[in-house]
Protein backbone atom coordinates (compact mmCIF):
# COMPACT_ATOMS: atom_id res chain seq x y z
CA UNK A 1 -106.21 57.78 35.78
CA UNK A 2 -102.89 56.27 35.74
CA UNK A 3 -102.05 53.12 33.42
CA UNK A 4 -99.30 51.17 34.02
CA UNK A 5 -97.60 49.27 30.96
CA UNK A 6 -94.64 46.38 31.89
CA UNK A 7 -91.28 47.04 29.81
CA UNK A 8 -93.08 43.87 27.26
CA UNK A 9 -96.20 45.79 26.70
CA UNK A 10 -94.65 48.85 25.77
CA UNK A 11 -92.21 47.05 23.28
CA UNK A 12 -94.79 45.20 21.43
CA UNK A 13 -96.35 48.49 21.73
CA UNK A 14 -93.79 50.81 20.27
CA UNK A 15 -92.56 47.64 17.38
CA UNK A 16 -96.88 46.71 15.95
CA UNK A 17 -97.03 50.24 15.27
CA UNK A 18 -97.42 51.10 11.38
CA UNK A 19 -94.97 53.54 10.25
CA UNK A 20 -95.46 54.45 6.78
CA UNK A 21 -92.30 55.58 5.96
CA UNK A 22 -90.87 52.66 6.52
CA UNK A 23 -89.36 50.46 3.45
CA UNK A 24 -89.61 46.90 2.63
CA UNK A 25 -88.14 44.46 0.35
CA UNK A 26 -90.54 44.31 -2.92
CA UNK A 27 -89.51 40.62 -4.19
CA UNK A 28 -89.41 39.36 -0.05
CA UNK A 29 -92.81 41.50 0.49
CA UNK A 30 -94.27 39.65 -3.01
CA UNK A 31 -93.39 35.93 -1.79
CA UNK A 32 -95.00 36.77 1.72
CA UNK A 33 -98.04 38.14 -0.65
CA UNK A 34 -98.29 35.34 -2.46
CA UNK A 35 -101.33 33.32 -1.17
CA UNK A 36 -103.47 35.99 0.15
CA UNK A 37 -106.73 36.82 -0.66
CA UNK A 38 -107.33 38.96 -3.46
CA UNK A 39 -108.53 41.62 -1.71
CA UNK A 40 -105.43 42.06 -0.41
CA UNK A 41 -103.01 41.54 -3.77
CA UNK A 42 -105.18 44.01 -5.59
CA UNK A 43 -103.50 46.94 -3.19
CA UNK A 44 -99.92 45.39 -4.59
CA UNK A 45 -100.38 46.47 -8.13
CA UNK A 46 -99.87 50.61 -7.65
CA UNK A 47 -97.14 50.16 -5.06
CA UNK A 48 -93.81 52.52 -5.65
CA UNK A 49 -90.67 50.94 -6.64
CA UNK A 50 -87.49 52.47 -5.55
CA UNK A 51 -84.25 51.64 -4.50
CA UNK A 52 -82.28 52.69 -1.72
CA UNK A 53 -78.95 54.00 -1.23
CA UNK A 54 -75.93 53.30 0.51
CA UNK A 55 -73.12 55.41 1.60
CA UNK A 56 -71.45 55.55 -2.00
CA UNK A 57 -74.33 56.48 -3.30
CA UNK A 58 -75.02 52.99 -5.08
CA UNK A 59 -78.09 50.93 -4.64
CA UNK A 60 -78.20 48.13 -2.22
CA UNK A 61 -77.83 44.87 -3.83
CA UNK A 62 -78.48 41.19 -2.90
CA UNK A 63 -75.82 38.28 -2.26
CA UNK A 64 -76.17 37.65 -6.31
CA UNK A 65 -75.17 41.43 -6.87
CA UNK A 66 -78.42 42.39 -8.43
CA UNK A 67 -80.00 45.46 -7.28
CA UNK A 68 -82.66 45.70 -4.84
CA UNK A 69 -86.33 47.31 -5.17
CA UNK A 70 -87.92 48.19 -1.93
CA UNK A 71 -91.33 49.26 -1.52
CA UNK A 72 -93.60 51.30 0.69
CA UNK A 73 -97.08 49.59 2.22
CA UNK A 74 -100.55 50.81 3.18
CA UNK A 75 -101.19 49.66 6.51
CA UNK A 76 -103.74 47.20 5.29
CA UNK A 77 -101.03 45.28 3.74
CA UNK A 78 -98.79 46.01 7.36
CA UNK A 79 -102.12 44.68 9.34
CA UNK A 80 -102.20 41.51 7.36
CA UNK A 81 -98.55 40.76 7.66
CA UNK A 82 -98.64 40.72 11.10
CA UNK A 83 -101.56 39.46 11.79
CA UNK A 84 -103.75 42.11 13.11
CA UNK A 85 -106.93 41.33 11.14
């Protein structure tokens, strides 16, 4: 049995997939966060805090020059973002 994706499919295939190494903005992620149901903020409390890198070897900062924290999610938190509940 054969299936047959269009170019589209595969795309929004290959970007709604949860990748768990990937690394999000804490403050951004926390704003998003903000209304949701409880449920949801209670997996925000034991979340890793970390900043990342750049070339130099300095952390990233914002526009203000104030260092950013980045975060990692469960996919539970990476379902409700996107709307896959």
């Amino acid at each position: 049995m054969q299936l047959l994706l269009t170019e589209n499919q595969l795309k929004m295939l290959v970007s709604e997939y949860y990748d768990r190494s990937q690394v999000y903005d804490r403050e951004k992620l926390f704003k998003a966060l903000k209304s949701a149901p409880g449920y949801i903020k209670s997996h925000l409390k034991g979340l890793p805090r970390f900043y990342v890198r750049d070339e130099q070897g300095e952390p990233l900062k914002d526009s203000m020059g104030n260092k950013v924290i980045f975060t990692r999610i469960p996919e539970i938190i990476y379902d409700y973002l996107h709307g896959n509940y």
